[in-house]
C-alpha atoms as a PDB file:
ATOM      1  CA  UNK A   1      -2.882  23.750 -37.105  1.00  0.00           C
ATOM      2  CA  UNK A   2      -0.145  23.976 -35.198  1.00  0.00           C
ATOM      3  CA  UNK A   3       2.388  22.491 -37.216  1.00  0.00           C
ATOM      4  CA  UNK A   4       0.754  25.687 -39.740  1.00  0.00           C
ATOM      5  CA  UNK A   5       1.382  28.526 -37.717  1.00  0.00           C
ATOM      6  CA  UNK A   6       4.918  27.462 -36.766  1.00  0.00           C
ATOM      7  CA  UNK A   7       5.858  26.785 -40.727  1.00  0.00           C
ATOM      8  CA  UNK A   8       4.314  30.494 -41.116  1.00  0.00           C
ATOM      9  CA  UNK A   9       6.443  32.444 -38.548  1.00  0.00           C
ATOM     10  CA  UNK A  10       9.508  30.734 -39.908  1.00  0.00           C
ATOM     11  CA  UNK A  11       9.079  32.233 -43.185  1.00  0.00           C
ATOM     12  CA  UNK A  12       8.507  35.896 -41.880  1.00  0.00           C
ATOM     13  CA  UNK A  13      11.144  37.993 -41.849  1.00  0.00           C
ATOM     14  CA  UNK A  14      12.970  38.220 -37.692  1.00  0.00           C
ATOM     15  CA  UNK A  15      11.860  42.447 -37.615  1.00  0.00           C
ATOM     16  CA  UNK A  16       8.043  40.874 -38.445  1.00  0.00           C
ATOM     17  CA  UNK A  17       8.171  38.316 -35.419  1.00  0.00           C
ATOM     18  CA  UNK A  18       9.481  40.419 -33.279  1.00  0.00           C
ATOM     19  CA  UNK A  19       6.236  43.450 -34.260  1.00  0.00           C
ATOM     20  CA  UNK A  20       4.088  40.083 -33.282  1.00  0.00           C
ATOM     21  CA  UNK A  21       5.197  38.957 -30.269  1.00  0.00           C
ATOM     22  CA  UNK A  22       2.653  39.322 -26.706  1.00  0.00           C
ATOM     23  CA  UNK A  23       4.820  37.378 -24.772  1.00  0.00           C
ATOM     24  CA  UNK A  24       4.427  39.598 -22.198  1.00  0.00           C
ATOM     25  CA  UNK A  25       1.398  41.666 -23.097  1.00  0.00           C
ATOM     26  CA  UNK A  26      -0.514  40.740 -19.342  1.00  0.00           C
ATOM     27  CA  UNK A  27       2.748  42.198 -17.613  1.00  0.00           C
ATOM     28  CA  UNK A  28       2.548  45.415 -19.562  1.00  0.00           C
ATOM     29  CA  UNK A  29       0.681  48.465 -18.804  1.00  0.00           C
ATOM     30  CA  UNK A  30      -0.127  50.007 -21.906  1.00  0.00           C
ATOM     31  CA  UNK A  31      -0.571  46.113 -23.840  1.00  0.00           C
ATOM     32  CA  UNK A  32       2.102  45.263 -25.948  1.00  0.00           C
ATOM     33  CA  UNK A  33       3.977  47.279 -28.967  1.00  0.00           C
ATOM     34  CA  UNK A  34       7.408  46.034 -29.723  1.00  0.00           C
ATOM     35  CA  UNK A  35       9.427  48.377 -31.307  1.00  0.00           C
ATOM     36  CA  UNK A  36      12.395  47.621 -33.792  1.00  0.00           C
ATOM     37  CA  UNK A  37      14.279  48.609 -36.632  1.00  0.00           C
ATOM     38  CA  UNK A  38      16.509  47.237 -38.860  1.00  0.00           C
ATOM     39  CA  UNK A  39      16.617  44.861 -42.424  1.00  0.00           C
ATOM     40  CA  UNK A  40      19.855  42.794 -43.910  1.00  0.00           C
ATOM     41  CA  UNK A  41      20.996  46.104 -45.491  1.00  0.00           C
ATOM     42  CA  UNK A  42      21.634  47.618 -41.596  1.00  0.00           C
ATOM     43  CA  UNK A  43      25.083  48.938 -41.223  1.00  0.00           C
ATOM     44  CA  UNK A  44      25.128  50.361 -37.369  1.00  0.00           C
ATOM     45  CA  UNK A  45      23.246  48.482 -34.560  1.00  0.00           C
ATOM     46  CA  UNK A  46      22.322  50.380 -31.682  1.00  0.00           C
ATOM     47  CA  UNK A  47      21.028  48.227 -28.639  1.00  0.00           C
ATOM     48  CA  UNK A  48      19.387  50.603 -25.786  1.00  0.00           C
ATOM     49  CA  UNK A  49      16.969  49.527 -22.950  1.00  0.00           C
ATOM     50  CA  UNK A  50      13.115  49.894 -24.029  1.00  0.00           C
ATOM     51  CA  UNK A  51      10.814  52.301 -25.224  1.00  0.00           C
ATOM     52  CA  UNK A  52       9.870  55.142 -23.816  1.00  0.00           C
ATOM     53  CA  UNK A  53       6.245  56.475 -23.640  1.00  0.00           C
ATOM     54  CA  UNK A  54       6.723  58.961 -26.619  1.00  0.00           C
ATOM     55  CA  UNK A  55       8.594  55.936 -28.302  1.00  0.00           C
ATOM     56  CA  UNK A  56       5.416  53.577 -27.701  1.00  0.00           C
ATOM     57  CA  UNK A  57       2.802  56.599 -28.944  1.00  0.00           C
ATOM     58  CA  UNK A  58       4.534  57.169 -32.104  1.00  0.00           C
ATOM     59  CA  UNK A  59       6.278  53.526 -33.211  1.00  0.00           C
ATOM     60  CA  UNK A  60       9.671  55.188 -33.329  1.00  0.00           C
ATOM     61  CA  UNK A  61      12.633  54.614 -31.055  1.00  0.00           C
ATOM     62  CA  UNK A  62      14.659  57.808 -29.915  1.00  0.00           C
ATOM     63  CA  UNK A  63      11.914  59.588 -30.506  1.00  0.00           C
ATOM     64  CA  UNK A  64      12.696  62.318 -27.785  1.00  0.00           C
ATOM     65  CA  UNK A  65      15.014  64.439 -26.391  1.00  0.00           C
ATOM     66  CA  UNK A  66      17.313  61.083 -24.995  1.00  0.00           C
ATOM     67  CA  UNK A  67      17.400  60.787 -29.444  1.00  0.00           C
ATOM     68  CA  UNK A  68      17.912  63.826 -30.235  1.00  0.00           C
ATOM     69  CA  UNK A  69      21.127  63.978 -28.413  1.00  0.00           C
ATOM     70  CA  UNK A  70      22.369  60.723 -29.442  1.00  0.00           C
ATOM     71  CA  UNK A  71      21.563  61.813 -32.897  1.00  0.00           C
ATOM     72  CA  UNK A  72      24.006  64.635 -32.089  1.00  0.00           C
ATOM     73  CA  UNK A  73      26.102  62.350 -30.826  1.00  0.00           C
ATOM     74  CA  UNK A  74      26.263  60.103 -33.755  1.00  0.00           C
ATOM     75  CA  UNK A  75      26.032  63.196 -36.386  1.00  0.00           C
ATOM     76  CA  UNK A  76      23.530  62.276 -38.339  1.00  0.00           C
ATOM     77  CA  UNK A  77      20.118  63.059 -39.036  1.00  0.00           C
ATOM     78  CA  UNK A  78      16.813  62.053 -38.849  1.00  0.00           C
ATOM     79  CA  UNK A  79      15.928  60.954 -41.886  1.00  0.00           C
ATOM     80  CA  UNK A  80      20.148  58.573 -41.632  1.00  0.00           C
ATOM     81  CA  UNK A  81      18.749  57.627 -38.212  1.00  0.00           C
ATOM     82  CA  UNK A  82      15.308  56.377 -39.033  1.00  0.00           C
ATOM     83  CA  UNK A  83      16.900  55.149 -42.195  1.00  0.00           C
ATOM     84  CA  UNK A  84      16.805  50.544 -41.878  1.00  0.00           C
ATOM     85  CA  UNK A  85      19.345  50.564 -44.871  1.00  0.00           C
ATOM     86  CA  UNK A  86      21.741  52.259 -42.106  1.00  0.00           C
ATOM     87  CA  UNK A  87      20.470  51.623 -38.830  1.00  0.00           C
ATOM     88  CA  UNK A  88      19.273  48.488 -36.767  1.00  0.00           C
ATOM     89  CA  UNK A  89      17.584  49.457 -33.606  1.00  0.00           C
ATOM     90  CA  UNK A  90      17.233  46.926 -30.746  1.00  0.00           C
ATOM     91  CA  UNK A  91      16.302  47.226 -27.261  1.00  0.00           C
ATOM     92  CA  UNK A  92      17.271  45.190 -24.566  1.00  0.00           C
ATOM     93  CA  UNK A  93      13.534  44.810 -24.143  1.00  0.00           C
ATOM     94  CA  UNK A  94      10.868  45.882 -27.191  1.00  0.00           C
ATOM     95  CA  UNK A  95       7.724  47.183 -25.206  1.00  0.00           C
ATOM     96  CA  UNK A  96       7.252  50.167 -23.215  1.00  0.00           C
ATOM     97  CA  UNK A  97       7.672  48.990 -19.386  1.00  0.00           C
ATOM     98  CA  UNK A  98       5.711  51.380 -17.556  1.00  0.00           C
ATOM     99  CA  UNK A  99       6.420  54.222 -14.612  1.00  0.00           C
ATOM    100  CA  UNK A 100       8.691  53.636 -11.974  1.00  0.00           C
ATOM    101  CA  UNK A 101       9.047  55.765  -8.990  1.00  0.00           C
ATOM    102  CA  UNK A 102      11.940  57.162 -10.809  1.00  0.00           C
ATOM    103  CA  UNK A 103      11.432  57.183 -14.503  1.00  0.00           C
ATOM    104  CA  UNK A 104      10.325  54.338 -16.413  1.00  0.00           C
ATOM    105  CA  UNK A 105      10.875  50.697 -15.433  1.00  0.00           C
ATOM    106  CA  UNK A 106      13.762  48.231 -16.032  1.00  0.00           C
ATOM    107  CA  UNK A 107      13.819  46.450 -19.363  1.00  0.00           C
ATOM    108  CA  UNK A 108      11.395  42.939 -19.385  1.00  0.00           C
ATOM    109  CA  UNK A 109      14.776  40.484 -18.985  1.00  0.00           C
ATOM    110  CA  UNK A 110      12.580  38.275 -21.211  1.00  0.00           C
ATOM    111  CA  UNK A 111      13.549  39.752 -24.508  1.00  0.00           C
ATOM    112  CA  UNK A 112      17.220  39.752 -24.968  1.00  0.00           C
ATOM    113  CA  UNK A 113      17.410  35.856 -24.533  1.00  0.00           C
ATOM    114  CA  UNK A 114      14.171  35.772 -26.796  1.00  0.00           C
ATOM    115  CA  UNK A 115      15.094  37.415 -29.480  1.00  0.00           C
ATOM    116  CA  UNK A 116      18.305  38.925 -29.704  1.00  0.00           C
ATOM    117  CA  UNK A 117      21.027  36.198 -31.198  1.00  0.00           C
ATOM    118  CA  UNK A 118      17.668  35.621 -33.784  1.00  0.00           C
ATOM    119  CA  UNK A 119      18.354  39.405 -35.341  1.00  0.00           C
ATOM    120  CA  UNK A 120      21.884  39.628 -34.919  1.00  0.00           C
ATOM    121  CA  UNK A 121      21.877  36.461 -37.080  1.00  0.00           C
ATOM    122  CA  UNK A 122      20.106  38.501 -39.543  1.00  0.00           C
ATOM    123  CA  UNK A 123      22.107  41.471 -39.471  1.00  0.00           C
ATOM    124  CA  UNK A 124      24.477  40.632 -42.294  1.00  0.00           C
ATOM    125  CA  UNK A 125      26.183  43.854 -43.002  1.00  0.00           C
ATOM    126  CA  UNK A 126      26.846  45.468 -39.479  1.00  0.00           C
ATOM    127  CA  UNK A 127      30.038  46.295 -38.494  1.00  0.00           C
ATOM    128  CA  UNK A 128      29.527  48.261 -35.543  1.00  0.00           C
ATOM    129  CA  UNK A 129      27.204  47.783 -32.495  1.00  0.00           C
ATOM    130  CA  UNK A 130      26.534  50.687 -29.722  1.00  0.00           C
ATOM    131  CA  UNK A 131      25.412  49.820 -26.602  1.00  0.00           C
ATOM    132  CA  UNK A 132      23.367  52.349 -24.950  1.00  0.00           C
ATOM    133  CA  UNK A 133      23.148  52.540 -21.184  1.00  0.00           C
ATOM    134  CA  UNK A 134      23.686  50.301 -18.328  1.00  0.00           C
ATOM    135  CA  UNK A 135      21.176  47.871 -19.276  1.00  0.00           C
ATOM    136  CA  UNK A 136      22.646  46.830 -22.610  1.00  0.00           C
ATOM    137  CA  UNK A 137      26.176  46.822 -20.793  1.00  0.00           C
ATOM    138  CA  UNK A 138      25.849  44.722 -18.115  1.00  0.00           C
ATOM    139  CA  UNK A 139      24.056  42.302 -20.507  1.00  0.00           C
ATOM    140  CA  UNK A 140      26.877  42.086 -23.458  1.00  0.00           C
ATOM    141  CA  UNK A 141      29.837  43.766 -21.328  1.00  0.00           C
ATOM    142  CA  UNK A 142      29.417  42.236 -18.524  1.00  0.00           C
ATOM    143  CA  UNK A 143      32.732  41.759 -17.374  1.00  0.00           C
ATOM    144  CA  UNK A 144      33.097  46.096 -16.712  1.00  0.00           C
ATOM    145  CA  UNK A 145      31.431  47.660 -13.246  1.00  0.00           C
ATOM    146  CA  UNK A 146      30.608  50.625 -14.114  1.00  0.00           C
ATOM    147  CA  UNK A 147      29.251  52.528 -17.539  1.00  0.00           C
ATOM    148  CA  UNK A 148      32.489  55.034 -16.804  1.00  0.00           C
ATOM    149  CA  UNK A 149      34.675  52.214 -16.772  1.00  0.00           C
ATOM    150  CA  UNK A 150      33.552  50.583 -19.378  1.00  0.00           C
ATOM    151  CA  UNK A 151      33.201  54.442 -21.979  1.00  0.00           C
ATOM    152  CA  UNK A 152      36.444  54.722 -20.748  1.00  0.00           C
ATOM    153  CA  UNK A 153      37.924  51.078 -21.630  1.00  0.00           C
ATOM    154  CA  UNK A 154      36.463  51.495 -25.057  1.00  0.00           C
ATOM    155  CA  UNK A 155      39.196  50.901 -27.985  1.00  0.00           C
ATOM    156  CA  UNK A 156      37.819  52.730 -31.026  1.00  0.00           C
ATOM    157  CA  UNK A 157      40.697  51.417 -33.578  1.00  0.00           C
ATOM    158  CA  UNK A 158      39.683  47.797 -32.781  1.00  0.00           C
ATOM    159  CA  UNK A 159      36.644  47.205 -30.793  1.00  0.00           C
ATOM    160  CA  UNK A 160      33.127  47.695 -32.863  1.00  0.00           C
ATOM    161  CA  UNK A 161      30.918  47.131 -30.069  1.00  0.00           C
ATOM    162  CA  UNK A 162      30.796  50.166 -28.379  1.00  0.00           C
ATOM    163  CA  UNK A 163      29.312  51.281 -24.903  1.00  0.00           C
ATOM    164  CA  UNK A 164      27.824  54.562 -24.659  1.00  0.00           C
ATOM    165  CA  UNK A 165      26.303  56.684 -21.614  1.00  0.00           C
ATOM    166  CA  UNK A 166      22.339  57.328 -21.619  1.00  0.00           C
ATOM    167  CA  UNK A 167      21.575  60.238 -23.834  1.00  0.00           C
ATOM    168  CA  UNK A 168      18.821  60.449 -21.253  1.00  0.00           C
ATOM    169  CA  UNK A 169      18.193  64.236 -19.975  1.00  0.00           C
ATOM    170  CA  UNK A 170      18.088  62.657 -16.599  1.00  0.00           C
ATOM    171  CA  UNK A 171      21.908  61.850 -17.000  1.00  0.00           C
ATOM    172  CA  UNK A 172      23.175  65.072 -17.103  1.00  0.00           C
ATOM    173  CA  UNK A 173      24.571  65.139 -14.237  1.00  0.00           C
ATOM    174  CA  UNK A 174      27.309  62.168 -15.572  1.00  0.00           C
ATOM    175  CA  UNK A 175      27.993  64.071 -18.577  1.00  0.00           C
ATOM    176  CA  UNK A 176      28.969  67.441 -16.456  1.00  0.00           C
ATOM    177  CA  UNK A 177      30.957  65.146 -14.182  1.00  0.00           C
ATOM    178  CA  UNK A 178      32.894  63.377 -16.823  1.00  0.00           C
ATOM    179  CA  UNK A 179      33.082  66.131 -19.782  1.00  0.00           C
ATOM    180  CA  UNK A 180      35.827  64.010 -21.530  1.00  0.00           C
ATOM    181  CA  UNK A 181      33.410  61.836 -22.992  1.00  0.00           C
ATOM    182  CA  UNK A 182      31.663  64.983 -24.982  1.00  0.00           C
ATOM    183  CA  UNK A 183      35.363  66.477 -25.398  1.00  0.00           C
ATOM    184  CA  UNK A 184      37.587  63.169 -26.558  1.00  0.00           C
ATOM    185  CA  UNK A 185      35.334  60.197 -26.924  1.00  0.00           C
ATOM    186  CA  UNK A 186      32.129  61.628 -29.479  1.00  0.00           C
ATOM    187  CA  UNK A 187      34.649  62.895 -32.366  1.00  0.00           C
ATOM    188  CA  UNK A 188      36.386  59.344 -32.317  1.00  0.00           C
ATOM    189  CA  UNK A 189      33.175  57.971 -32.285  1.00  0.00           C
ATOM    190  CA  UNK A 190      31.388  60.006 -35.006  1.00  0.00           C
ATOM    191  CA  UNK A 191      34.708  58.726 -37.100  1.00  0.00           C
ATOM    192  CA  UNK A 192      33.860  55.533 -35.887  1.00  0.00           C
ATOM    193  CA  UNK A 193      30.250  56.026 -37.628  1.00  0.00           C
ATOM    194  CA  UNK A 194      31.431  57.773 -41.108  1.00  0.00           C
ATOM    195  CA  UNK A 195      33.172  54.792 -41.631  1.00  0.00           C
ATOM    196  CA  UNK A 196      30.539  52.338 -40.594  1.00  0.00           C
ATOM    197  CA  UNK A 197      28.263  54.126 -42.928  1.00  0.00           C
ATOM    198  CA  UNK A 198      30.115  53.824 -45.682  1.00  0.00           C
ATOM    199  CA  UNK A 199      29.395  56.101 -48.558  1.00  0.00           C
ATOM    200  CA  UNK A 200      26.246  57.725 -46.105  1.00  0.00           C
ATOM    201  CA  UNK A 201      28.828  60.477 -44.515  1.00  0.00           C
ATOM    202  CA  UNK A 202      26.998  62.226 -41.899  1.00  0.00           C
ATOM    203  CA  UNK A 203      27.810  65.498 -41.881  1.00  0.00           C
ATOM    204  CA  UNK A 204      29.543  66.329 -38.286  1.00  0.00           C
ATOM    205  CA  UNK A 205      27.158  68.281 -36.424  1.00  0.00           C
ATOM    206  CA  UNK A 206      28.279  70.639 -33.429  1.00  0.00           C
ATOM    207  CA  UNK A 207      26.913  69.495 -30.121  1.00  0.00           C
END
């Protein structure tokens, strides 16, 4: 039986064992939901740090103000965003965490050595990866202190894995303090994205 179930999971698809896994359902508040996106077709991966509530209610990642702006960000729209054909989603971890004191709670580290190298391997066709917030940093950009040192290290003409700031509301406060990112960085990187896209132009959208 057990020799079964393992020949099973290695013919479904990475996206389907990922929906599956309850590694760490008993740690979880709300049980486990993973949440991903993404087929062989994907042309953008965006790696954040987990789902938030609204995320884990409705199955959708960035499905909240912290998406909305990114989508602004990015300049494209739902319907591109949500799209598999053009977008991989992957969090650093794939189930909601739960409240903190301070907003939600720190990725599971569990899930990133899990799972990740398993769906980048089946991420034929991306040619650019954003890293959203600290979380994803640290992990894959390690090497950088700060986000603001790493946004600002960021080499558009040659480096396709790209940190980003939290969209988050609650980072407002960065994105006053360092209004070059909004100002100089987002039109290189909505450039960045046309291209990546390739022959799914998002139209640029005022932010």
């Amino acid at each position: 039986m057990f020799f079964y179930c393992q020949n099973q999971q290695a013919k479904m698809d990475i996206f389907t064992q990922v929906n599956l896994c309850r590694f760490c359902e008993p740690e979880l508040p709300l049980g486990a939901k993973p949440i991903i996106q993404g087929n062989s077709l994907s042309k953008i991966l965006i790696i954040g740090q987990a789902p938030g509530l609204k995320a884990h209610n409705s199955r959708l990642p960035f499905n909240d103000p912290s998406g909305d702006r990114l989508r602004s960000w990015l300049a494209v729209e739902r319907a591109q965003f949500y799209n598999p054909d053009l977008f991989a989603i992957m969090p650093m971890a794939f189930c909601y965490p739960g409240k903190g004191k301070s907003g939600d709670l720190a990725p599971k580290a569990v899930c990133a050595p899990k799972w990740h190298q398993q769906v980048f391997a089946s991420l034929k066709q991306v040619s650019l990866t954003l890293l959203i917030g600290q979380y994803a940093q640290r992990y894959y950009l390690p090497q950088y202190s700060s986000v603001t040192d790493m946004v600002k290290a960021a080499n558009y003409e040659t480096q396709n894995m790209i940190p980003l700031p939290h969209p988050s509301p609650r980072n407002q406060i960065w994105l006053k303090k360092h209004n070059w990112f909004e100002e100089c960085v987002i039109p290189q990187l909505q450039v960045k994205v046309r291209k990546a896209l390739d022959g799914h132009e998002a139209a640029i959208i005022p932010i």
